[in-house]
C-alpha atoms as a PDB file:
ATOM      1  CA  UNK A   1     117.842 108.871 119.195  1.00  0.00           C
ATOM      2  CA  UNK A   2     120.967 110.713 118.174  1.00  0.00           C
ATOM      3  CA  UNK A   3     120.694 114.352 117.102  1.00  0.00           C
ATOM      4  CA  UNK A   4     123.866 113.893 114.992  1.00  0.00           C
ATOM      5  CA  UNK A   5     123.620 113.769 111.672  1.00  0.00           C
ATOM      6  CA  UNK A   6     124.370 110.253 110.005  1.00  0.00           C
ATOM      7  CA  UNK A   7     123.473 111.323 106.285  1.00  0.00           C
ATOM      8  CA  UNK A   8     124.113 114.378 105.122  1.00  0.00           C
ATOM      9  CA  UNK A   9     124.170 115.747 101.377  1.00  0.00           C
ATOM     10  CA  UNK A  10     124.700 119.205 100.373  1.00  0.00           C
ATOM     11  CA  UNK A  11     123.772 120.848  97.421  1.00  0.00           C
ATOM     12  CA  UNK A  12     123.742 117.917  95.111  1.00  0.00           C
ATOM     13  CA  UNK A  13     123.453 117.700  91.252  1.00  0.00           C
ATOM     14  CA  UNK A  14     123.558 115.106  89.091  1.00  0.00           C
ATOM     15  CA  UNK A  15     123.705 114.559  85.274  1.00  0.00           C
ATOM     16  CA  UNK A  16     123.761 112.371  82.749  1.00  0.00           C
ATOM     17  CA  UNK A  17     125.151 112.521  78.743  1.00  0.00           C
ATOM     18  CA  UNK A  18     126.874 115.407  77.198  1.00  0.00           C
ATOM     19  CA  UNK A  19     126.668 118.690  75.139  1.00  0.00           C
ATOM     20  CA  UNK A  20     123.280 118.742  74.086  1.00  0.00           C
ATOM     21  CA  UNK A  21     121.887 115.230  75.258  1.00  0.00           C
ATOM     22  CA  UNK A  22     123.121 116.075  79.291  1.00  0.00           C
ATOM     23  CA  UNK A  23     120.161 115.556  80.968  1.00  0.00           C
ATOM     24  CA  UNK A  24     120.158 117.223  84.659  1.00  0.00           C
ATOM     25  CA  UNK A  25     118.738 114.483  86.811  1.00  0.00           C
ATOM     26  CA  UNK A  26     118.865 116.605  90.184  1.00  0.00           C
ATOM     27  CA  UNK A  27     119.973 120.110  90.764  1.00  0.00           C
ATOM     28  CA  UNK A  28     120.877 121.740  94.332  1.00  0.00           C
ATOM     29  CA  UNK A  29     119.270 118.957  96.705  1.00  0.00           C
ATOM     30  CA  UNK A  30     119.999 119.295 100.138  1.00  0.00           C
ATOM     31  CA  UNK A  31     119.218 116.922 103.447  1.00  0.00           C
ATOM     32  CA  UNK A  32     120.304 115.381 106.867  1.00  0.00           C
ATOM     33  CA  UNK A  33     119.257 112.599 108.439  1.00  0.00           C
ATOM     34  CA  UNK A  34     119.802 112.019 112.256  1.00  0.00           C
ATOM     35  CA  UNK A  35     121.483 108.575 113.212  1.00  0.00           C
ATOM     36  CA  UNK A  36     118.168 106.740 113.711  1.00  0.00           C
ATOM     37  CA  UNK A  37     115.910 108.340 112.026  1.00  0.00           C
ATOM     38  CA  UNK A  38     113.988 107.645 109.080  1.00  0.00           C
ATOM     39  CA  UNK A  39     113.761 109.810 106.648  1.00  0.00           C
ATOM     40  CA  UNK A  40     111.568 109.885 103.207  1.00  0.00           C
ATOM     41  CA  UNK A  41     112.082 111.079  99.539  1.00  0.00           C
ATOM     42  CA  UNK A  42     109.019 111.424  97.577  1.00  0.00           C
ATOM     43  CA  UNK A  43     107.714 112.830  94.441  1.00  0.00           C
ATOM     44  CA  UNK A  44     106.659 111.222  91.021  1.00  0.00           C
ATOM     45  CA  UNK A  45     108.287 109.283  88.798  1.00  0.00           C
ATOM     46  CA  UNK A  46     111.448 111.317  87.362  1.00  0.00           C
ATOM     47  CA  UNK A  47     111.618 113.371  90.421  1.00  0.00           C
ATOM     48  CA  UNK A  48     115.253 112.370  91.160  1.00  0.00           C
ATOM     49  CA  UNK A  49     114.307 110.649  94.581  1.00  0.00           C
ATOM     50  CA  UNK A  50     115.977 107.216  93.385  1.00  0.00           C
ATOM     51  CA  UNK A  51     118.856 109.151  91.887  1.00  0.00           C
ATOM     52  CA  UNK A  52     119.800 110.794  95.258  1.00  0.00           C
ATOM     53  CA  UNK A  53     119.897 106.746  96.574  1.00  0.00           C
ATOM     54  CA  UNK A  54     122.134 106.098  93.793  1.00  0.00           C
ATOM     55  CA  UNK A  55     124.320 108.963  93.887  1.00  0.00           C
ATOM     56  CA  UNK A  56     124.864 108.213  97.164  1.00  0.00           C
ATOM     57  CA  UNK A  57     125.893 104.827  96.830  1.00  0.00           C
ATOM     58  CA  UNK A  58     128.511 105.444  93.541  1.00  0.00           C
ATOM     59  CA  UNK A  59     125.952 104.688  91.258  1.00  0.00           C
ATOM     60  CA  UNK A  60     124.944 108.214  89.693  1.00  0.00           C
ATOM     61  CA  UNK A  61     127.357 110.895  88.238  1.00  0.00           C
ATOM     62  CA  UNK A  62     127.916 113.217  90.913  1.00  0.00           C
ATOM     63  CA  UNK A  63     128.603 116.345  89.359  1.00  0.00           C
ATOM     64  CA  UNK A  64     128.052 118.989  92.365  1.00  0.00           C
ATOM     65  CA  UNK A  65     128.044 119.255  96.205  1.00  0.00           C
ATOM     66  CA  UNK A  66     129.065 116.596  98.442  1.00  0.00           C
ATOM     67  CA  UNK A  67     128.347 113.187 100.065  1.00  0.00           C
ATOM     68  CA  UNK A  68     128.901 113.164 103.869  1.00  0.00           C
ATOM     69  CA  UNK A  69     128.402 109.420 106.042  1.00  0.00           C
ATOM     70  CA  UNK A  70     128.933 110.298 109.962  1.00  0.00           C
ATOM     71  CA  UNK A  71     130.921 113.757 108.675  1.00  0.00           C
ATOM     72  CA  UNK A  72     133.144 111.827 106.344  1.00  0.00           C
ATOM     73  CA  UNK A  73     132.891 113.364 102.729  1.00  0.00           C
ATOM     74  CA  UNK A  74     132.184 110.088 100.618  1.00  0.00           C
ATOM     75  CA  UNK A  75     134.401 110.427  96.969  1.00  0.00           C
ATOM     76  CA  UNK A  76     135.121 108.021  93.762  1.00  0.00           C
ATOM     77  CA  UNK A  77     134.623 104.506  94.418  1.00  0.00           C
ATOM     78  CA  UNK A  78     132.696 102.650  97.082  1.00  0.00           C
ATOM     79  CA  UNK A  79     134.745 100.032  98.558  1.00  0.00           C
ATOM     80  CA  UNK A  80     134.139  97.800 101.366  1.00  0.00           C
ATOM     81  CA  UNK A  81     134.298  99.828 104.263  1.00  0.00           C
ATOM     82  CA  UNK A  82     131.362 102.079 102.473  1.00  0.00           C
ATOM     83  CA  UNK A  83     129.170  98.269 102.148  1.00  0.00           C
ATOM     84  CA  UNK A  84     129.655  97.922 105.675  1.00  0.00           C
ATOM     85  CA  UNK A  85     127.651 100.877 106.802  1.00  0.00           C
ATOM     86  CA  UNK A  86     125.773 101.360 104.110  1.00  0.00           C
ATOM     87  CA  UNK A  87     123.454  98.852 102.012  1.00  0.00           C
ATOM     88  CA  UNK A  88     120.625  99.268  99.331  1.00  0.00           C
ATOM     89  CA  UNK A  89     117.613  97.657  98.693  1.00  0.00           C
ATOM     90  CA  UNK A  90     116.135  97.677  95.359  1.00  0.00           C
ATOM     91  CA  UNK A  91     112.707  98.082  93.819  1.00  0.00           C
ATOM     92  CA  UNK A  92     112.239  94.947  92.542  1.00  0.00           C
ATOM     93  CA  UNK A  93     113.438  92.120  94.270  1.00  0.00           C
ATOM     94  CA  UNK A  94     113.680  89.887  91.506  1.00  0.00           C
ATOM     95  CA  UNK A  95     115.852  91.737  89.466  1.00  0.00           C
ATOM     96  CA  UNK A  96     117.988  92.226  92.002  1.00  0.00           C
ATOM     97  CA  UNK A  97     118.752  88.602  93.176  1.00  0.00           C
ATOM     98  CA  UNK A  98     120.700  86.595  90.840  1.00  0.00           C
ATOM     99  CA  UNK A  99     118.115  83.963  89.810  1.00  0.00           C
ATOM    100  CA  UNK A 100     120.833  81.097  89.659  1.00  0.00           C
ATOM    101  CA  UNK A 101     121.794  81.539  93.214  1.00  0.00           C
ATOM    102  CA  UNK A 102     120.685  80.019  96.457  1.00  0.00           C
ATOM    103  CA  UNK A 103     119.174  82.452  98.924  1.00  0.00           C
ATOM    104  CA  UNK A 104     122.146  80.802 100.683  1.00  0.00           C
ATOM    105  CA  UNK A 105     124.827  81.392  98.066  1.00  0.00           C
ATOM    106  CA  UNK A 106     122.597  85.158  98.344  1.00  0.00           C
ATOM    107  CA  UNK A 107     123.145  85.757 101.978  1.00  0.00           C
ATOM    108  CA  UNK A 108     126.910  84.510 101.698  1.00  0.00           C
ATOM    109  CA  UNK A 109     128.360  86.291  99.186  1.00  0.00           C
ATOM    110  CA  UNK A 110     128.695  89.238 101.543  1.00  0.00           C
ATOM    111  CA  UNK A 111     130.436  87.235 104.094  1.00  0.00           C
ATOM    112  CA  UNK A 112     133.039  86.032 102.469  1.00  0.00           C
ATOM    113  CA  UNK A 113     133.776  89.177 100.540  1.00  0.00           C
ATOM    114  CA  UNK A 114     134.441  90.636 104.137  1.00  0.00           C
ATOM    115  CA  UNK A 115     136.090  87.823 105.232  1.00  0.00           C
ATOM    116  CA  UNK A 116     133.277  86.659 108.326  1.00  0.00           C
ATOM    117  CA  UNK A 117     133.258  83.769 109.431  1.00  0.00           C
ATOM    118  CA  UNK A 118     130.148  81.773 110.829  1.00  0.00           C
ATOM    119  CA  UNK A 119     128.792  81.417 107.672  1.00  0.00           C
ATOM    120  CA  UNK A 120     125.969  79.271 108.415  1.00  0.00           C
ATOM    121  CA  UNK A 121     124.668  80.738 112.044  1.00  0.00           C
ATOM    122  CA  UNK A 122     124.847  84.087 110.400  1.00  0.00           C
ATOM    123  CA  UNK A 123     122.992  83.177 107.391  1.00  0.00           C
ATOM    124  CA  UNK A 124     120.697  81.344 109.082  1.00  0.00           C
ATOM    125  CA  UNK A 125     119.970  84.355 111.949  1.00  0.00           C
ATOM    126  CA  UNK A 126     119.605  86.658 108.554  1.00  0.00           C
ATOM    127  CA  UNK A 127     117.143  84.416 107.905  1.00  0.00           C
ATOM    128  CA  UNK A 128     115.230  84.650 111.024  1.00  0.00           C
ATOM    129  CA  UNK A 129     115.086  88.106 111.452  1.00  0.00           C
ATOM    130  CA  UNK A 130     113.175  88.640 108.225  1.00  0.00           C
ATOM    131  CA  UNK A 131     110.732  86.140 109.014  1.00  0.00           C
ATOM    132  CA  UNK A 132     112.037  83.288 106.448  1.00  0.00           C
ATOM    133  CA  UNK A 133     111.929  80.025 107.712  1.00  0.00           C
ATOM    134  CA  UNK A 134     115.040  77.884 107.254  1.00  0.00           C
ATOM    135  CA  UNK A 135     113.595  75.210 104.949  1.00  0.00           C
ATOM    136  CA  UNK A 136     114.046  78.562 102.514  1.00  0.00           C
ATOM    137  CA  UNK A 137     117.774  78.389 102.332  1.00  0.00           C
ATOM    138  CA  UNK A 138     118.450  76.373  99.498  1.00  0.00           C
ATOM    139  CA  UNK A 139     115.781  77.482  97.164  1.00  0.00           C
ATOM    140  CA  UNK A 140     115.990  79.667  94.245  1.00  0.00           C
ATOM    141  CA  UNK A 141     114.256  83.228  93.931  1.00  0.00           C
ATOM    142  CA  UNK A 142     112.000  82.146  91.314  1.00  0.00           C
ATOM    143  CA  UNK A 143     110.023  79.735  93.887  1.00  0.00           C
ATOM    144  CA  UNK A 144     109.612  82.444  96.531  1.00  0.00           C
ATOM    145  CA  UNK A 145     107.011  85.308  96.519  1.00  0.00           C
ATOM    146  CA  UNK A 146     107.921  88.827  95.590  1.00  0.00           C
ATOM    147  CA  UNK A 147     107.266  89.297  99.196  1.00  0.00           C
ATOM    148  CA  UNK A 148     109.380  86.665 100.245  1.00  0.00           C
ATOM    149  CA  UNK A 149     112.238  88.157  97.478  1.00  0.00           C
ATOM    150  CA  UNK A 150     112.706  91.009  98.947  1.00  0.00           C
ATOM    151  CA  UNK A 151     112.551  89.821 102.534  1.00  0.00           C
ATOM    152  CA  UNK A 152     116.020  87.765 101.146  1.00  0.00           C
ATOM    153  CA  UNK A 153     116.833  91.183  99.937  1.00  0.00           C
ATOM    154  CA  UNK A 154     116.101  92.940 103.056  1.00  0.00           C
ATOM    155  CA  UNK A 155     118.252  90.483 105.062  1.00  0.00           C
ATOM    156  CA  UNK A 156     121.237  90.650 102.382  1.00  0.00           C
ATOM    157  CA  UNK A 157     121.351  94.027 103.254  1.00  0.00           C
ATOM    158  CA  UNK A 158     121.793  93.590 106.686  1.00  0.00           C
ATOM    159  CA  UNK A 159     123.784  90.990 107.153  1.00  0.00           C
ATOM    160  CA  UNK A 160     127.152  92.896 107.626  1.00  0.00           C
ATOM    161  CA  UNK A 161     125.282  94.889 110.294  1.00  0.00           C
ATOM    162  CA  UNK A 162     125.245  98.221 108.886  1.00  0.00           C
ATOM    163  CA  UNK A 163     123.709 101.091 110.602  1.00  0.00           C
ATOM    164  CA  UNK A 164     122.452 102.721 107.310  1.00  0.00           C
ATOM    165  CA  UNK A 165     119.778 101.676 104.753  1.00  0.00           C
ATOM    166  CA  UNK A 166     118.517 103.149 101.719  1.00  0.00           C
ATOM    167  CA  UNK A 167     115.460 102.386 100.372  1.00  0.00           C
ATOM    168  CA  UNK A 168     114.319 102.804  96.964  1.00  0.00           C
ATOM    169  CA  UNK A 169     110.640 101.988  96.689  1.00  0.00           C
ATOM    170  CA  UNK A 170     111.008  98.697  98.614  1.00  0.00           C
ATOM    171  CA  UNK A 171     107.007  97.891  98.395  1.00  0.00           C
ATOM    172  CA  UNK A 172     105.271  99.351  94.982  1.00  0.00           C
ATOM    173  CA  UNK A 173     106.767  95.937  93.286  1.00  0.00           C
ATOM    174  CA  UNK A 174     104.227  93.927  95.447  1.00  0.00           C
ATOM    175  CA  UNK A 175     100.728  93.313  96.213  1.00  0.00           C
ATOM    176  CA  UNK A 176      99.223  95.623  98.290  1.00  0.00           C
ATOM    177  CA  UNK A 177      98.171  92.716 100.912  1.00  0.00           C
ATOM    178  CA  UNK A 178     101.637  92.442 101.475  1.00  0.00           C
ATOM    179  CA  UNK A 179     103.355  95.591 101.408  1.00  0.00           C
ATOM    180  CA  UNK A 180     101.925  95.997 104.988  1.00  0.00           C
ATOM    181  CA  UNK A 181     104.044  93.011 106.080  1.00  0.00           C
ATOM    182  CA  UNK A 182     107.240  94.343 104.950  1.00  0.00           C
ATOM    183  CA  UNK A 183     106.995  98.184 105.898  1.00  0.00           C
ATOM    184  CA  UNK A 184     106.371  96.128 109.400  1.00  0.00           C
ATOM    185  CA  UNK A 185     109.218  94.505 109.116  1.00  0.00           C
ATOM    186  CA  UNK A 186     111.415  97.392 108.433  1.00  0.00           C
ATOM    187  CA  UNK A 187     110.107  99.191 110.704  1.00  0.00           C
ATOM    188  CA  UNK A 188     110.906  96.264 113.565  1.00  0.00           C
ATOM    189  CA  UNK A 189     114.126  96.441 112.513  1.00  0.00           C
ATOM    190  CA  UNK A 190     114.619 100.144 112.318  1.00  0.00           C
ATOM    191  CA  UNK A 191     113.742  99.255 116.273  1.00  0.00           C
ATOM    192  CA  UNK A 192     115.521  96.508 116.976  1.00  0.00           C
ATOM    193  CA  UNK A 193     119.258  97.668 114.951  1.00  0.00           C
ATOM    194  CA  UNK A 194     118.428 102.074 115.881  1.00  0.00           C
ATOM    195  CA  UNK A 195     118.798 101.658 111.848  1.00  0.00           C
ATOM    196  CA  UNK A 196     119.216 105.268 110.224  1.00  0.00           C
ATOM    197  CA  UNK A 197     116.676 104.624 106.672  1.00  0.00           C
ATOM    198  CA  UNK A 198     116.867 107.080 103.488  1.00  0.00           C
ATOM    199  CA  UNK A 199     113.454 106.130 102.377  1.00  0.00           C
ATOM    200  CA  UNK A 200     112.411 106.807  98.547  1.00  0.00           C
ATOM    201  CA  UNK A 201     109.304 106.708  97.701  1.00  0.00           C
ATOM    202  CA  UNK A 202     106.116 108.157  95.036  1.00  0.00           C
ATOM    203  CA  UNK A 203     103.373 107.300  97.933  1.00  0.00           C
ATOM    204  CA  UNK A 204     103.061 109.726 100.741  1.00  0.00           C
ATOM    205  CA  UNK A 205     100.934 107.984 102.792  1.00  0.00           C
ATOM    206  CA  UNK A 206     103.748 105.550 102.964  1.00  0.00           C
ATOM    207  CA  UNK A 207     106.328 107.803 103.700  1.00  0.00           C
ATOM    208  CA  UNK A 208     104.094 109.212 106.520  1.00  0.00           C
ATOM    209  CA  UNK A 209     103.804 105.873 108.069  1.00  0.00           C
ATOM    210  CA  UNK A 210     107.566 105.119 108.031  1.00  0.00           C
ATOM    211  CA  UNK A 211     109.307 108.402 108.049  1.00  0.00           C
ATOM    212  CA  UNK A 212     109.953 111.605 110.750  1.00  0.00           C
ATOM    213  CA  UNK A 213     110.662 114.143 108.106  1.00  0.00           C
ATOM    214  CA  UNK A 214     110.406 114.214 104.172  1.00  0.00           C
ATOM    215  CA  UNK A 215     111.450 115.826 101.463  1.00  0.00           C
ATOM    216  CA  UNK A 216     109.320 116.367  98.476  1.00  0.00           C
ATOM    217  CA  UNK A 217     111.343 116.408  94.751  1.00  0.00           C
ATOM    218  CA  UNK A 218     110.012 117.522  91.781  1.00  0.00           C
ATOM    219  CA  UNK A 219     111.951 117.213  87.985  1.00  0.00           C
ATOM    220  CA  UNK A 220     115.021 116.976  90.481  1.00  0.00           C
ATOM    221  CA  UNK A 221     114.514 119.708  92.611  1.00  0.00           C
ATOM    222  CA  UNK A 222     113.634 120.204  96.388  1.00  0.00           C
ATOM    223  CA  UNK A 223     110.426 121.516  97.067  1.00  0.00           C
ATOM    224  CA  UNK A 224     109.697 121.329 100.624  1.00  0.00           C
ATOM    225  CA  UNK A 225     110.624 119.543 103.335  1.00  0.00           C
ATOM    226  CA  UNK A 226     107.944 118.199 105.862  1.00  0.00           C
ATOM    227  CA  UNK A 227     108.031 116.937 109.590  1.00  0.00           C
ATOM    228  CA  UNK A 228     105.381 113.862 110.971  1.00  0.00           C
ATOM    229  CA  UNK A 229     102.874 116.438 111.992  1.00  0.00           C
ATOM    230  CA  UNK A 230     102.756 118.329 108.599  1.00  0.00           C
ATOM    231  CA  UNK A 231     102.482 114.953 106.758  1.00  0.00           C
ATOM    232  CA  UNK A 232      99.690 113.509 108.930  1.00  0.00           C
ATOM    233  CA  UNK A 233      97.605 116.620 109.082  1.00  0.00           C
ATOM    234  CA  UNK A 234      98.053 117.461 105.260  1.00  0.00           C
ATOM    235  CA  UNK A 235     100.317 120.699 106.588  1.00  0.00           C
ATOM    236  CA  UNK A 236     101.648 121.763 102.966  1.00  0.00           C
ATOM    237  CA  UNK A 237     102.838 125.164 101.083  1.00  0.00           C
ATOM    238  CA  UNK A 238     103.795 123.801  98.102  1.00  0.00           C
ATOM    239  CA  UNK A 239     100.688 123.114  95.255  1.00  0.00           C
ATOM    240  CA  UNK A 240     102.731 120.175  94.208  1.00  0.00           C
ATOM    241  CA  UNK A 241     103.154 118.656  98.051  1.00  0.00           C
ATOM    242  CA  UNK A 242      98.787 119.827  98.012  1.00  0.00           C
ATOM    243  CA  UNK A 243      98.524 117.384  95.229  1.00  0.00           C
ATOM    244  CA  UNK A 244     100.811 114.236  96.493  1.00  0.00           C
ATOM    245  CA  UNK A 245      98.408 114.695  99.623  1.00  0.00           C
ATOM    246  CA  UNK A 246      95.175 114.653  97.976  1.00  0.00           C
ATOM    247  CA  UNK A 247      96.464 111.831  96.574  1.00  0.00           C
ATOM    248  CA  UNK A 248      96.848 109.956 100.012  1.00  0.00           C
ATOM    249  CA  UNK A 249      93.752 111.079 101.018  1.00  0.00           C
ATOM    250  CA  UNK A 250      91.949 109.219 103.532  1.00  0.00           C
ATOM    251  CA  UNK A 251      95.622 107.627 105.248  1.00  0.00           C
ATOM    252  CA  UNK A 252      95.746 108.378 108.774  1.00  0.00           C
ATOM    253  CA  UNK A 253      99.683 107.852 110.689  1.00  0.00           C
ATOM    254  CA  UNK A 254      98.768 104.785 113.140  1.00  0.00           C
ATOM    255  CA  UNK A 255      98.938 105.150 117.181  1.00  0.00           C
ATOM    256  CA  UNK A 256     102.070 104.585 118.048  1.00  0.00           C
END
């Protein structure tokens, strides 16, 4: 694994509204991210973790510090050569498939918006590699899982083949019996692609099972940053990070 950092983002803030309604979403977060590595943002609900994804990705007001992908500074708006190294996967998988489309029309679109060829080997190796079989293709999301949604989502991601993903609380939309199944998969293809992952997420014990390092937000703030050991062994200073690992009590990080 590269020691270079892939993802860096310095001193962030965003904010939303105006005068009296701005609302400061996150102030003065910080992070890098080796190429290859996976690393977590956690915290509760409003902490600013999926913000950070969004800001990232042109979808969030940035209104301080900077944006870097592989040392470039990232400004205005995201074109195509920012979709090719970097893609986003949603919370919820339905509402982020159009519900009219094909998972074929699904897994195209991004083809032919870059101009690849191979449409149907392409699709159907997308396919593969997320564990869908091909009888799939022509269906509609509504008659597939939420698992198997966001497995279309997963491999809609990757289909141009880029080295980044961000994450924003891929699993807490599905059952628990299969949120195993797709942190799996991510994490075979973290393997399989040396994928770099921005991980969000309000569960610790599943950023300690997917991530090297993690940073914990509170009401948009950084409050401490973690490494594996800290998170498996419950190594915190923060009383907020004490209480987001009482709350994961009884996970243990599996053998490698």
């Amino acid at each position: 694994m590269s020691a270079s950092p892939r993802i860096v983002v310095e001193n962030l803030s965003v904010a939303f509204g105006t005068g009296r309604a701005r609302v400061e979403a996150v102030s003065g977060v910080s992070l890098a991210v080796p190429a290859g590595a996976s690393f977590g943002l956690v915290g509760e609900s409003g902490s600013g973790k999926s913000t950070v994804l969004r800001a990232i990705c042109g979808l969030a007001p940035v209104t301080g510090g900077r944006i870097l992908i592989d040392g470039e500074e990232i400004r205005g708006r995201r074109g195509r050569e920012f979709a090719a190294r970097v893609q986003m996967v949603f919370q919820d998988p339905y509402g982020s498939l159009h519900p009219r489309h094909t998972i074929d029309r699904i897994l195209s679109e991004p083809l032919a918006i870059h101009g690849l060829g191979d449409r149907d080997r392409r699709v159907g190796q997308a396919m593969a590699d997320v564990g869908l079989p091909a009888s799939f293709r022509f269906r509609l999301p509504h008659q597939l899982s939420g698992g198997q949604r966001q497995r279309v989502a997963i491999a809609r991601a990757l289909i141009l083949g880029p080295p980044i993903l961000l994450l924003d609380e891929p699993t807490s939309a599905l059952d628990v019996s299969i949120q195993a199944e797709v942190l799996n998969l991510l994490s075979r293809l973290r393997r399989e692609r040396d994928l770099t992952l921005l991980f969000v997420s309000h569960d610790l014990a599943v950023v300690d099972h997917m991530c090297e390092r993690a940073l914990v937000l509170r009401g948009g703030r950084a409050i401490e940053e973690l490494d594996a050991e800290a998170l498996a062994q419950g190594r915190v200073e923060s009383p907020y990070a004490a209480e987001l690992v009482r709350a994961a009590e009884g996970f243990r990080r599996p053998a490698p």
